[in-house]
C-alpha atoms as a PDB file:
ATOM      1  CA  UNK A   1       0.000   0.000   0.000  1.00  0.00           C
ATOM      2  CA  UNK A   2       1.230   3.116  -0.905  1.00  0.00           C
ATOM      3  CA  UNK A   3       1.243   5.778   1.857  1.00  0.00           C
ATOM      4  CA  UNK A   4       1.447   9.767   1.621  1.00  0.00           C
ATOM      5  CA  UNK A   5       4.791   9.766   2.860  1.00  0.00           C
ATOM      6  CA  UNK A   6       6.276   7.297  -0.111  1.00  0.00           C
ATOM      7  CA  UNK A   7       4.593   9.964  -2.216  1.00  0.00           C
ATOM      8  CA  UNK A   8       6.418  12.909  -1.216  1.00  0.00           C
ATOM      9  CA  UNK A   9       9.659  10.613  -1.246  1.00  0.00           C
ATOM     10  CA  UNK A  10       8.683   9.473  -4.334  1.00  0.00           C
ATOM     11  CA  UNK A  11       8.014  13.060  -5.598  1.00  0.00           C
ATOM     12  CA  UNK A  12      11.443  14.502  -3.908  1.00  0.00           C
ATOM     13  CA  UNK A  13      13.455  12.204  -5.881  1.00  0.00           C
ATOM     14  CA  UNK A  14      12.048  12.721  -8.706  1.00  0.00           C
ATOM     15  CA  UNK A  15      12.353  16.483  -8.560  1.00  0.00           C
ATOM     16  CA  UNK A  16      16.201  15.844  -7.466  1.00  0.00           C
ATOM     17  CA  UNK A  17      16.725  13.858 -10.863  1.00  0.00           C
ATOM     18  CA  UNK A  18      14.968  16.503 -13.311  1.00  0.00           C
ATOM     19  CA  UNK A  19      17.076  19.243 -11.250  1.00  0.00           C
ATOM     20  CA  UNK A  20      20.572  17.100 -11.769  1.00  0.00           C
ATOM     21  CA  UNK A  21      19.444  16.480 -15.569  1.00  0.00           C
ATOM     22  CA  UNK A  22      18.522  19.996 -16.173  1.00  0.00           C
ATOM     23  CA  UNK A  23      21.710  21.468 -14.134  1.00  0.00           C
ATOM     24  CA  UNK A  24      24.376  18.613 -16.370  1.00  0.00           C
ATOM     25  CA  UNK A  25      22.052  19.924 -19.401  1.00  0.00           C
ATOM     26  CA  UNK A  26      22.582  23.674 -18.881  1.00  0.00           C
ATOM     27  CA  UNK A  27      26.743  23.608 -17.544  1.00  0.00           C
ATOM     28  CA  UNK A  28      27.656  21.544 -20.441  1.00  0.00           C
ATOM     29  CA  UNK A  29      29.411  24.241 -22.912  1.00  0.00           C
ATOM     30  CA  UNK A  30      31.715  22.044 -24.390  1.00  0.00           C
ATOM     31  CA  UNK A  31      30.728  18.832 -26.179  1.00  0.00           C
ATOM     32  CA  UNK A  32      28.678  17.302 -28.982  1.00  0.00           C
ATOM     33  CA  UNK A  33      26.426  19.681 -29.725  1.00  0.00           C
ATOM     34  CA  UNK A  34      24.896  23.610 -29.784  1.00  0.00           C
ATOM     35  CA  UNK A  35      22.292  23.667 -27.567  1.00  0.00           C
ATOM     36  CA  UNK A  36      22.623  26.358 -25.239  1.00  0.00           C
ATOM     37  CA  UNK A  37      23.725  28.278 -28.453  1.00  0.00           C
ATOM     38  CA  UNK A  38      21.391  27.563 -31.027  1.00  0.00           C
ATOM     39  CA  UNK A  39      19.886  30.854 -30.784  1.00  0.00           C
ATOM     40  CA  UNK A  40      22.966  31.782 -32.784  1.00  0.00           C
ATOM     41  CA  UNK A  41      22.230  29.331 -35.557  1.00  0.00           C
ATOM     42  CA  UNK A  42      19.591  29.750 -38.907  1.00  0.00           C
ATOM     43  CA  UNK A  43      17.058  27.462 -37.472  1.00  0.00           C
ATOM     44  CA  UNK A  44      18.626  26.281 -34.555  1.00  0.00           C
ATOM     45  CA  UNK A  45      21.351  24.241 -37.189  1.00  0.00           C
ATOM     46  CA  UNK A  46      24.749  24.240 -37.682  1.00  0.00           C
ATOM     47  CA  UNK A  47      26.393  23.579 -40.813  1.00  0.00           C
ATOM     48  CA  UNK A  48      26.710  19.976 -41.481  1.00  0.00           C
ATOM     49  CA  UNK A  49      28.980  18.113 -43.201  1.00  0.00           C
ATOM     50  CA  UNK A  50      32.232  18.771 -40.659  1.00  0.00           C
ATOM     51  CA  UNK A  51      32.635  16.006 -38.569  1.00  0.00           C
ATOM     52  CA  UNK A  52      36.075  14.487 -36.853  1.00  0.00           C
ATOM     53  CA  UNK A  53      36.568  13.231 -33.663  1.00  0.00           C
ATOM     54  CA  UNK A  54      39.296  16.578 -32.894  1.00  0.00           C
ATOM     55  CA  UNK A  55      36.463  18.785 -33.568  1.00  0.00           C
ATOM     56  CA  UNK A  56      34.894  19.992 -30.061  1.00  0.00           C
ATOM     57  CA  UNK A  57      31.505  22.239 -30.362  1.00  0.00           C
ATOM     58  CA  UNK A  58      31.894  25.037 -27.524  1.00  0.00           C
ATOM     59  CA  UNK A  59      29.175  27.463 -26.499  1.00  0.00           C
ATOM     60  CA  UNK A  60      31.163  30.756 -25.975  1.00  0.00           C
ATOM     61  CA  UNK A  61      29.945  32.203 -22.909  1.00  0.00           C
ATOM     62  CA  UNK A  62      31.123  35.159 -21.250  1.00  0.00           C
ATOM     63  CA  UNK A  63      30.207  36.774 -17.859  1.00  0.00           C
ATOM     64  CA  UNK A  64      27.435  33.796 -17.814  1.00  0.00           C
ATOM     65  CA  UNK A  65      25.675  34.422 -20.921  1.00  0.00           C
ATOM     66  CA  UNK A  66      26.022  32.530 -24.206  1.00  0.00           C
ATOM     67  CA  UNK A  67      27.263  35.064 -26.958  1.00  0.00           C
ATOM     68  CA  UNK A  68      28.512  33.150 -29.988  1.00  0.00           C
ATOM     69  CA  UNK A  69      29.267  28.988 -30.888  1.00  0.00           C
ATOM     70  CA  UNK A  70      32.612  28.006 -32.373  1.00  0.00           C
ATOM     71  CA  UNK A  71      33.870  24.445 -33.888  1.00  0.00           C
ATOM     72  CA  UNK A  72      37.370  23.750 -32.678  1.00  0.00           C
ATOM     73  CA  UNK A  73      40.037  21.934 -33.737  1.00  0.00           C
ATOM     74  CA  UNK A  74      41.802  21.067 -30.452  1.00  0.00           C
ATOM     75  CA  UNK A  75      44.671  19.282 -32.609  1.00  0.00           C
ATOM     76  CA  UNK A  76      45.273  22.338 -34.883  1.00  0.00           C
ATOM     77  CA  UNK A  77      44.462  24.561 -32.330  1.00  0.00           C
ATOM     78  CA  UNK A  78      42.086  27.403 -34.301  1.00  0.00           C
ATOM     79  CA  UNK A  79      38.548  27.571 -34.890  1.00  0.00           C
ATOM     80  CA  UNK A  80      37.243  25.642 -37.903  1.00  0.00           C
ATOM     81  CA  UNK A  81      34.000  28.068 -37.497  1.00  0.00           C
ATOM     82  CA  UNK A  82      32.042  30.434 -35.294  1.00  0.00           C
ATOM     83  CA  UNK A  83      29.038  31.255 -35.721  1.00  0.00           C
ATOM     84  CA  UNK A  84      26.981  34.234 -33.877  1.00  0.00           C
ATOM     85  CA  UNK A  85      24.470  36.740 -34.992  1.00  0.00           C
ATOM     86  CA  UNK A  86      24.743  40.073 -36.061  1.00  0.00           C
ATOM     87  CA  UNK A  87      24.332  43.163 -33.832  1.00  0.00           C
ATOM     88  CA  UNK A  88      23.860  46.558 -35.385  1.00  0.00           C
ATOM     89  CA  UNK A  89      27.028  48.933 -34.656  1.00  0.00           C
ATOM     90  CA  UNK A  90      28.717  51.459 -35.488  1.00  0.00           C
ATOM     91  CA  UNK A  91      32.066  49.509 -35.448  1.00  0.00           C
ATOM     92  CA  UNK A  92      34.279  50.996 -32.783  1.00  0.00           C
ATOM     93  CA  UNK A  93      36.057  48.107 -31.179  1.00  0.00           C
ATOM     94  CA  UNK A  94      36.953  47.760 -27.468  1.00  0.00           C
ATOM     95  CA  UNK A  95      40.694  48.104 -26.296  1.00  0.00           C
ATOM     96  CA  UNK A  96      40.551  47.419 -22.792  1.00  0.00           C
ATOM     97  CA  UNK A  97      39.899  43.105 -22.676  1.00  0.00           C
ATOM     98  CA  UNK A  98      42.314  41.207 -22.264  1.00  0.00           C
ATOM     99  CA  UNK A  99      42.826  37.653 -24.113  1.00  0.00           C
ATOM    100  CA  UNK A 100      41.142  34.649 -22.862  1.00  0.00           C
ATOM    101  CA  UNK A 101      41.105  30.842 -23.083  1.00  0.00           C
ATOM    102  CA  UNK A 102      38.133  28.030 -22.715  1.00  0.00           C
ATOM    103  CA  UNK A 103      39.150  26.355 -19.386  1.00  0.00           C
ATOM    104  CA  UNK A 104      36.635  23.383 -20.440  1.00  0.00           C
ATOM    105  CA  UNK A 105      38.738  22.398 -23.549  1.00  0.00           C
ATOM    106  CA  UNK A 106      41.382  21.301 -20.770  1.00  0.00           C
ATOM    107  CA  UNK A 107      39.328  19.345 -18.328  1.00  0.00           C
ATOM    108  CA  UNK A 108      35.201  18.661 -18.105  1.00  0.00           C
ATOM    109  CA  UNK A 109      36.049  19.717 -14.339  1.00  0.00           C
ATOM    110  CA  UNK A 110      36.980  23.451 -15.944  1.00  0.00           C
ATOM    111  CA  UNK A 111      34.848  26.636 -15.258  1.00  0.00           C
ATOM    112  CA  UNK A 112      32.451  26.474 -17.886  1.00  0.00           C
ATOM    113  CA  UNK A 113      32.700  30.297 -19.745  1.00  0.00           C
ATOM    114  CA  UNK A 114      35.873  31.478 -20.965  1.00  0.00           C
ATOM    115  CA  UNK A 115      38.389  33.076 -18.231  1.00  0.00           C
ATOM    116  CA  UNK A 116      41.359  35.786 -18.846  1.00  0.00           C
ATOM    117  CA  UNK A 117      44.812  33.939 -18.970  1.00  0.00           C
ATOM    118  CA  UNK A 118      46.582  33.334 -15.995  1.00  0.00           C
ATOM    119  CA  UNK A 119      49.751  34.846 -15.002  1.00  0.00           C
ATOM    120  CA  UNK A 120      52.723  33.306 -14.512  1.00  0.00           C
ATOM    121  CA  UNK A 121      53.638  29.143 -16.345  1.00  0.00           C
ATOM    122  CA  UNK A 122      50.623  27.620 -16.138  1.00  0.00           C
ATOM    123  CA  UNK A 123      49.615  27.322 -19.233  1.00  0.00           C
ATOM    124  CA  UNK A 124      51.367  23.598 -19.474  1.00  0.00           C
ATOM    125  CA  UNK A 125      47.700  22.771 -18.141  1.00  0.00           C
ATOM    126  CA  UNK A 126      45.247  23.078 -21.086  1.00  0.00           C
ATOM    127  CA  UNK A 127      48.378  24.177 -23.921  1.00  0.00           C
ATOM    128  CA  UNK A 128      47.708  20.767 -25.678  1.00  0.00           C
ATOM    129  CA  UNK A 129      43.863  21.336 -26.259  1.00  0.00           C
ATOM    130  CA  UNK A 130      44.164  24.873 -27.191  1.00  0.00           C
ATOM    131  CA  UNK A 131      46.279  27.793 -28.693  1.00  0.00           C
ATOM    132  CA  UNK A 132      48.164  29.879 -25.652  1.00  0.00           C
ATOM    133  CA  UNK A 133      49.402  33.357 -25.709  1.00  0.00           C
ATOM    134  CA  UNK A 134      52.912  32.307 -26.799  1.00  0.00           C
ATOM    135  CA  UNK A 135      52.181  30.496 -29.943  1.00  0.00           C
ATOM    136  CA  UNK A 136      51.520  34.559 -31.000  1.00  0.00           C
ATOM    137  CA  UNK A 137      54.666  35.964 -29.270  1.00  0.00           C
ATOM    138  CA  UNK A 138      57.201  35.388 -32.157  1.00  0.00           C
ATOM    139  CA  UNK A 139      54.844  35.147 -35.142  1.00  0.00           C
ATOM    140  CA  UNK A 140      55.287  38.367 -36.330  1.00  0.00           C
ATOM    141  CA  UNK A 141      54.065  37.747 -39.620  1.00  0.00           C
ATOM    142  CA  UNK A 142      51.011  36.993 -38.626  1.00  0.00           C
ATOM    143  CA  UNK A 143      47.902  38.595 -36.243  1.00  0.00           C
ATOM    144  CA  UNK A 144      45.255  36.945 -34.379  1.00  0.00           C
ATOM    145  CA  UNK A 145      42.391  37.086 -36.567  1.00  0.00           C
ATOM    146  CA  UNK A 146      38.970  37.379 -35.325  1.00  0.00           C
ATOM    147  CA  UNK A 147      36.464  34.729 -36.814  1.00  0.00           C
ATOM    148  CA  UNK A 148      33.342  36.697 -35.055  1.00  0.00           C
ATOM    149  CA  UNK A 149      34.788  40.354 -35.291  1.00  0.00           C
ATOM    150  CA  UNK A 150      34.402  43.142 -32.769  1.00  0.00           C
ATOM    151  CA  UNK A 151      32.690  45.335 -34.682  1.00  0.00           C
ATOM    152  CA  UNK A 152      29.762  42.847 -35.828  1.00  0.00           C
ATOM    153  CA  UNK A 153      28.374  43.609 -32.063  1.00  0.00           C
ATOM    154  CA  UNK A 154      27.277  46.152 -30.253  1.00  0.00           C
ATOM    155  CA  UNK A 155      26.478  45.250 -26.692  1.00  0.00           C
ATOM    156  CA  UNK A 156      29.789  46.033 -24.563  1.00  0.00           C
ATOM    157  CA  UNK A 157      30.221  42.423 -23.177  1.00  0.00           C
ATOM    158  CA  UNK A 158      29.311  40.016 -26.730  1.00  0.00           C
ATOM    159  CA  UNK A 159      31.904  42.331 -28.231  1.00  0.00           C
ATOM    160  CA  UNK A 160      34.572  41.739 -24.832  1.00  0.00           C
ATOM    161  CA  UNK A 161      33.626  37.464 -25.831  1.00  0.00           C
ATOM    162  CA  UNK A 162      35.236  38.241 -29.252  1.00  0.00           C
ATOM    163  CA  UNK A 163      38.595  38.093 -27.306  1.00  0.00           C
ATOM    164  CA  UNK A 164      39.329  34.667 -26.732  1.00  0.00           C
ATOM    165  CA  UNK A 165      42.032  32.692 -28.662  1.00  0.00           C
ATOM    166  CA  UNK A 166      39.550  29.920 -29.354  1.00  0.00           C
ATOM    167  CA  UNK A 167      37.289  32.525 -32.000  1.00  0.00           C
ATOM    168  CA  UNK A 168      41.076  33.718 -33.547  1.00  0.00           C
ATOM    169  CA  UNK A 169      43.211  31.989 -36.226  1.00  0.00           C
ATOM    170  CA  UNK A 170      46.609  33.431 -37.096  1.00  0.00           C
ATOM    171  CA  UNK A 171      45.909  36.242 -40.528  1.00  0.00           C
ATOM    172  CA  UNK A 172      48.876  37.185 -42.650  1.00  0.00           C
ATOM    173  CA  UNK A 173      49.026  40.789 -41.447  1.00  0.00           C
ATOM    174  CA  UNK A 174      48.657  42.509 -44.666  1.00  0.00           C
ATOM    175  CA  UNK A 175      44.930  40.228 -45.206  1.00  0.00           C
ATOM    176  CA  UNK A 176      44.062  41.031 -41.709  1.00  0.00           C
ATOM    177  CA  UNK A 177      44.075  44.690 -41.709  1.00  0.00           C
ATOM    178  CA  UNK A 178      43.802  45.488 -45.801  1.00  0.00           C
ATOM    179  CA  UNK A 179      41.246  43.143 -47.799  1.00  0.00           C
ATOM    180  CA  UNK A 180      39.293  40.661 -44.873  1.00  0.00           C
ATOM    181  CA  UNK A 181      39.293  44.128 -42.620  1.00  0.00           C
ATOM    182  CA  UNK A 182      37.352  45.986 -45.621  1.00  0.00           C
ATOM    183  CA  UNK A 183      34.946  43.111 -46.554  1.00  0.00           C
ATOM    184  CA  UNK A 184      33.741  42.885 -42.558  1.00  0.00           C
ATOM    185  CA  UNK A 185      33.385  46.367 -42.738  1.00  0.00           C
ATOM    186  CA  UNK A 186      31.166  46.484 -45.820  1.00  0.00           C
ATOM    187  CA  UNK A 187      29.117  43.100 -44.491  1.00  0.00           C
ATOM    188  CA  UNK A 188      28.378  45.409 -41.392  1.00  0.00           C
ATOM    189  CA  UNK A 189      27.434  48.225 -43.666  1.00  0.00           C
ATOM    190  CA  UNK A 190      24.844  46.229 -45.487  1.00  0.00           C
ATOM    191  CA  UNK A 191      23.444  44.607 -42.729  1.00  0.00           C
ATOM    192  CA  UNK A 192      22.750  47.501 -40.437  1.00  0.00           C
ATOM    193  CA  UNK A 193      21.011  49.327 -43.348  1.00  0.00           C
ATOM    194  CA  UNK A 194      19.170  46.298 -45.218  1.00  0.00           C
ATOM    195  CA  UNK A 195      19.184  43.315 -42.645  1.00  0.00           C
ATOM    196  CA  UNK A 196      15.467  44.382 -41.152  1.00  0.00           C
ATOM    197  CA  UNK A 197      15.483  40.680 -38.901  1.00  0.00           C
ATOM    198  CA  UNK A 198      18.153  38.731 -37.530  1.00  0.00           C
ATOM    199  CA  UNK A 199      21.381  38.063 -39.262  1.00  0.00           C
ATOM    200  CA  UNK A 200      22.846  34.751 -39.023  1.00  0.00           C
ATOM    201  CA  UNK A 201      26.974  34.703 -39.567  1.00  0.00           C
ATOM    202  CA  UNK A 202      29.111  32.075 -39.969  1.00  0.00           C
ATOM    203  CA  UNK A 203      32.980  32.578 -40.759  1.00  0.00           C
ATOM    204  CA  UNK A 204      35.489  29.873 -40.836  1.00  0.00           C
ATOM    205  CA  UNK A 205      38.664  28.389 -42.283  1.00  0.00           C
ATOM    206  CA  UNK A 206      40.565  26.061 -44.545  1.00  0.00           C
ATOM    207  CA  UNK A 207      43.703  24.683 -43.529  1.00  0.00           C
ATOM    208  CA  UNK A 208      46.605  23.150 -46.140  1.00  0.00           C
ATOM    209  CA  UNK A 209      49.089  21.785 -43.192  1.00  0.00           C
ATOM    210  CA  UNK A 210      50.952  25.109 -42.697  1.00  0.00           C
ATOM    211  CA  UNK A 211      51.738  25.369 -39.039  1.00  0.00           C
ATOM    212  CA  UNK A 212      53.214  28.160 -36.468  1.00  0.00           C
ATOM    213  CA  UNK A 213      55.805  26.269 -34.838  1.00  0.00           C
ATOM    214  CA  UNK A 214      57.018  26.860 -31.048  1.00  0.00           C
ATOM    215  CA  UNK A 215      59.564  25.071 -29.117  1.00  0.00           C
ATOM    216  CA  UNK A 216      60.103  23.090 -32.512  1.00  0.00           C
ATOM    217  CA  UNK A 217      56.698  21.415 -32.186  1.00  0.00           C
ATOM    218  CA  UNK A 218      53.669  22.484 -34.133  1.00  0.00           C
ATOM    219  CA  UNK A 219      51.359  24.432 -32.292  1.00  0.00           C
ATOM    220  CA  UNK A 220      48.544  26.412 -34.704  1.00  0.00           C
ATOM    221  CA  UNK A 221      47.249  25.704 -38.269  1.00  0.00           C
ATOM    222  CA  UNK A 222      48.240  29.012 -40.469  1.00  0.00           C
ATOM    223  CA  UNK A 223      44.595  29.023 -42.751  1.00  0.00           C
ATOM    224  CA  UNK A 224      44.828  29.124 -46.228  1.00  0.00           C
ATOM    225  CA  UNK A 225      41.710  30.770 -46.704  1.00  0.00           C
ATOM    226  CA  UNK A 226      39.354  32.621 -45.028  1.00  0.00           C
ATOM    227  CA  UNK A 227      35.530  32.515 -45.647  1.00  0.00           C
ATOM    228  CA  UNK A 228      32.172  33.755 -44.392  1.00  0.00           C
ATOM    229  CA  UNK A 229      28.200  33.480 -45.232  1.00  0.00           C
ATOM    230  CA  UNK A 230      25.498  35.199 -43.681  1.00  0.00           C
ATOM    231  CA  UNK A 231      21.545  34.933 -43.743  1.00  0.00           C
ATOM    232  CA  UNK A 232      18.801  37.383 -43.149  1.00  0.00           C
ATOM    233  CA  UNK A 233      15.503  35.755 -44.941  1.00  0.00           C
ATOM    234  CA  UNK A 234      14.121  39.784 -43.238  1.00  0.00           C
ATOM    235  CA  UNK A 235      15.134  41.932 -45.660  1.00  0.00           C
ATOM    236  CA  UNK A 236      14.391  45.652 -47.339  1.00  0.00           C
ATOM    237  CA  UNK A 237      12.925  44.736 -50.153  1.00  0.00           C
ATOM    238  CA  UNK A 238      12.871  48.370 -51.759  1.00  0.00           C
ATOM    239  CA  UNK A 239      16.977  48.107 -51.340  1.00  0.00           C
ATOM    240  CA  UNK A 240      19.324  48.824 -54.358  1.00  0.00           C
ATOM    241  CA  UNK A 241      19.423  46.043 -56.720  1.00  0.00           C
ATOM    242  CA  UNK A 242      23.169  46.263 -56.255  1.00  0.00           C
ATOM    243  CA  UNK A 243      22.501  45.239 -52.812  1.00  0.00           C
ATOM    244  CA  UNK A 244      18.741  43.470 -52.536  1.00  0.00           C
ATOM    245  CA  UNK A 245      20.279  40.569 -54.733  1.00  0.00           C
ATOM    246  CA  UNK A 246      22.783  39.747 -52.359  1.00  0.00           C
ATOM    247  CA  UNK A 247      20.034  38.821 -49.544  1.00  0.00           C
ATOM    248  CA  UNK A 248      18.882  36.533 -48.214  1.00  0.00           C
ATOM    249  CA  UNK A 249      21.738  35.218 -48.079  1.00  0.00           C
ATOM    250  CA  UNK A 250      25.517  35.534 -50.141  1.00  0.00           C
ATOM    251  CA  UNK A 251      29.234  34.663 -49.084  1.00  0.00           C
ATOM    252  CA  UNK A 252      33.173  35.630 -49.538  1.00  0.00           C
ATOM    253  CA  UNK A 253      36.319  34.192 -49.509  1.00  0.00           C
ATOM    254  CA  UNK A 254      39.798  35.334 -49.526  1.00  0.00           C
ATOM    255  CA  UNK A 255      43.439  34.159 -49.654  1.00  0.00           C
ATOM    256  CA  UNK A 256      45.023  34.186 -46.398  1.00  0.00           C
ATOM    257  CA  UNK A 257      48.349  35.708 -48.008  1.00  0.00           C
ATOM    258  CA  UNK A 258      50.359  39.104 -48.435  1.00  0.00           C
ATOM    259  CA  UNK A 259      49.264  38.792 -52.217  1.00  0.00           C
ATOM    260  CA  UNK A 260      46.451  37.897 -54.686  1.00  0.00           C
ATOM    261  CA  UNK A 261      44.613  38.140 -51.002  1.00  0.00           C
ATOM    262  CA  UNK A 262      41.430  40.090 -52.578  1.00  0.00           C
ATOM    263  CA  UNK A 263      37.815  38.752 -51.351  1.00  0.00           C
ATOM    264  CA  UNK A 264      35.722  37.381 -53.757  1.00  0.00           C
ATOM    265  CA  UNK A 265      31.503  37.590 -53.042  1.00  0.00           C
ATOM    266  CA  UNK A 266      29.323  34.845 -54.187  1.00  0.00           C
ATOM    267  CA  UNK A 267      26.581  32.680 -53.567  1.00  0.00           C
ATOM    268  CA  UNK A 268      26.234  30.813 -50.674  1.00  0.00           C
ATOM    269  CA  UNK A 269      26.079  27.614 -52.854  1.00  0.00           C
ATOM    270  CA  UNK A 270      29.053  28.429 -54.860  1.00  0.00           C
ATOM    271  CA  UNK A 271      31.191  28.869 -51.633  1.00  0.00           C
ATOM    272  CA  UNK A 272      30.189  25.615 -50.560  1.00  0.00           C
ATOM    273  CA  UNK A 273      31.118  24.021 -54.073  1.00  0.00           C
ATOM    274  CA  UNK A 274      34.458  25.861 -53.231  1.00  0.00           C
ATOM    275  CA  UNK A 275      34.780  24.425 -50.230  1.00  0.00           C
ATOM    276  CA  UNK A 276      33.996  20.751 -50.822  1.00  0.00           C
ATOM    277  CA  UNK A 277      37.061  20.833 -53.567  1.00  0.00           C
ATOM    278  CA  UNK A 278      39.512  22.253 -51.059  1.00  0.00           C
ATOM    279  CA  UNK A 279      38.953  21.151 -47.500  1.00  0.00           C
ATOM    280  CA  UNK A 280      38.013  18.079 -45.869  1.00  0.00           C
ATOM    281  CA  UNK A 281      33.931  18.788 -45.596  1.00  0.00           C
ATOM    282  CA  UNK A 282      31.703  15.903 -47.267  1.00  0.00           C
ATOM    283  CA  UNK A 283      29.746  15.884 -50.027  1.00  0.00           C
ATOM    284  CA  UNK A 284      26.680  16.672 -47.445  1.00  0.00           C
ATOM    285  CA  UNK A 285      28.676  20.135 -46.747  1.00  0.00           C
ATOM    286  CA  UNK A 286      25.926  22.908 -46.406  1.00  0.00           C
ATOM    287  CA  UNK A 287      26.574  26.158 -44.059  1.00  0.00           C
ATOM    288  CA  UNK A 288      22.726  27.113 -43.699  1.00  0.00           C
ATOM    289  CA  UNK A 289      19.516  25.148 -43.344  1.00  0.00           C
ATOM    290  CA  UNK A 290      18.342  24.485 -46.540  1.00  0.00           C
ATOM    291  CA  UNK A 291      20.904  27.210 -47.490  1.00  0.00           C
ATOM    292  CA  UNK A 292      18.581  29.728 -46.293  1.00  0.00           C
ATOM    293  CA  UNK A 293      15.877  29.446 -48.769  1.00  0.00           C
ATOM    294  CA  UNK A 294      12.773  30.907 -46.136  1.00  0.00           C
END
């Protein structure tokens, strides 16, 4: 016979389970899949067709808030993607954050947002899942190039988030600041005056083997490209046909490279066509749902 008090204990436990489930649920950050971040994705879905056992799926969160979800390559150390969502701004970028690393990447155990460096040698303790300060120091050829840019958000805090080594990937220096510099600024442009909804970006790499070296050991893949699609199905529909044609969705590419590093624009589709010849994505490779066709 079943009494009230086997009820309530009955009851308590249950309550306990659903609160362990949801509380594993919400601190996972790091792992198999989006998630917590799929407000950052077209439909909830991230591109598909990039799949390897080194590739780790982190929600980027930053003063407990999830701002942006990257792909990342904790053998080659960079970001194969990130993908956030557009903010309108007026592109001034902050000066005063310092660089910071996913502790999680390093050990399930690890706070789960990203934390500012530590002082001092320490960084022995995650180094092998993730790029460190030091694999910059002596690359002077090359800046740390961000894959969700500064200047694509406007809240204080999602723009501070762009500053962790695990949404950079080293940029030739004259690509960083000359060609890729001009075509985020001109993405921003357009969205801010035709985007009239939310703007889905994702920008990632290719990779041909290239590697910054440190301590004689490889450390981080040096990309080969650089690419980037976005989607807004909400559109002006009285825009210039110059730019109306270009929504909902369109792409670019560029050479990671001191030369012949101009950006190309195209279709979403054609991108992808790109990228299935040069990278390791299958023949299922597609960056939006249904590439974005509302």
């Amino acid at each position: 016979m079943t009494t009230c008090s086997d009820m309530k204990c009955s009851c308590t436990l249950v309550s306990l389970l659903l609160a362990l489930h949801l509380f594993v649920v919400v601190k996972a950050s790091v792992g198999e899949s989006f998630e917590e971040c799929k407000k950052f994705l077209y439909k909830g879905t991230p591109p598909v067709g990039l799949e390897d056992h080194s590739l780790k799926k982190i929600c980027q969160r930053f003063e407990s808030k999830p701002r942006f979800a990257t792909l990342y390559d904790t053998v080659d150390h960079i970001p194969v993607y990130s993908a956030y969502t557009f903010k309108r701004s007026d592109g001034v970028k902050r000066v005063d954050v310092p660089w910071m690393y996913e502790p999680q990447l390093a050990s399930a155990a690890g706070k789960d947002e990203m934390q500012p460096f530590p002082r001092g040698n320490v960084h022995q303790n995650f180094e092998d899942t993730q790029a460190v300060l030091e694999d910059y120091g002596n690359a002077v050829s090359f800046e740390r190039g961000h894959l969700n840019p500064d200047p694509h958000q406007a809240d204080p805090d999602d723009k501070a988030a762009t500053y962790t080594l695990t949404n950079v990937v080293p940029q030739v220096r004259e690509f960083n600041i000359g060609p890729w510099s001009r075509h985020e600024d001109i993405i921003r442009q357009r969205l801010n005056n035709y985007c009239r909804g939310t703007a889905y970006v994702v920008t990632g790499v290719t990779t041909s083997g290239n590697m910054i070296r440190r301590n004689n050991f490889d450390r981080v893949a040096i990309p080969t490209y650089m690419w980037s699609a976005y989607c807004c199905t909400n559109y002006d529909r009285n825009a210039p046909y110059s730019e109306r044609y270009k929504f909902p969705a369109f792409a670019a590419y560029g050479l990671n490279d001191r030369v012949n590093n101009h950006v190309v624009e195209l279709t979403v589709k054609k991108l992808e066509n790109i990228l299935k010849s040069i990278t390791f994505v299958d023949k299922n490779f597609q960056i939006f749902y249904r590439d974005c066709i509302p």
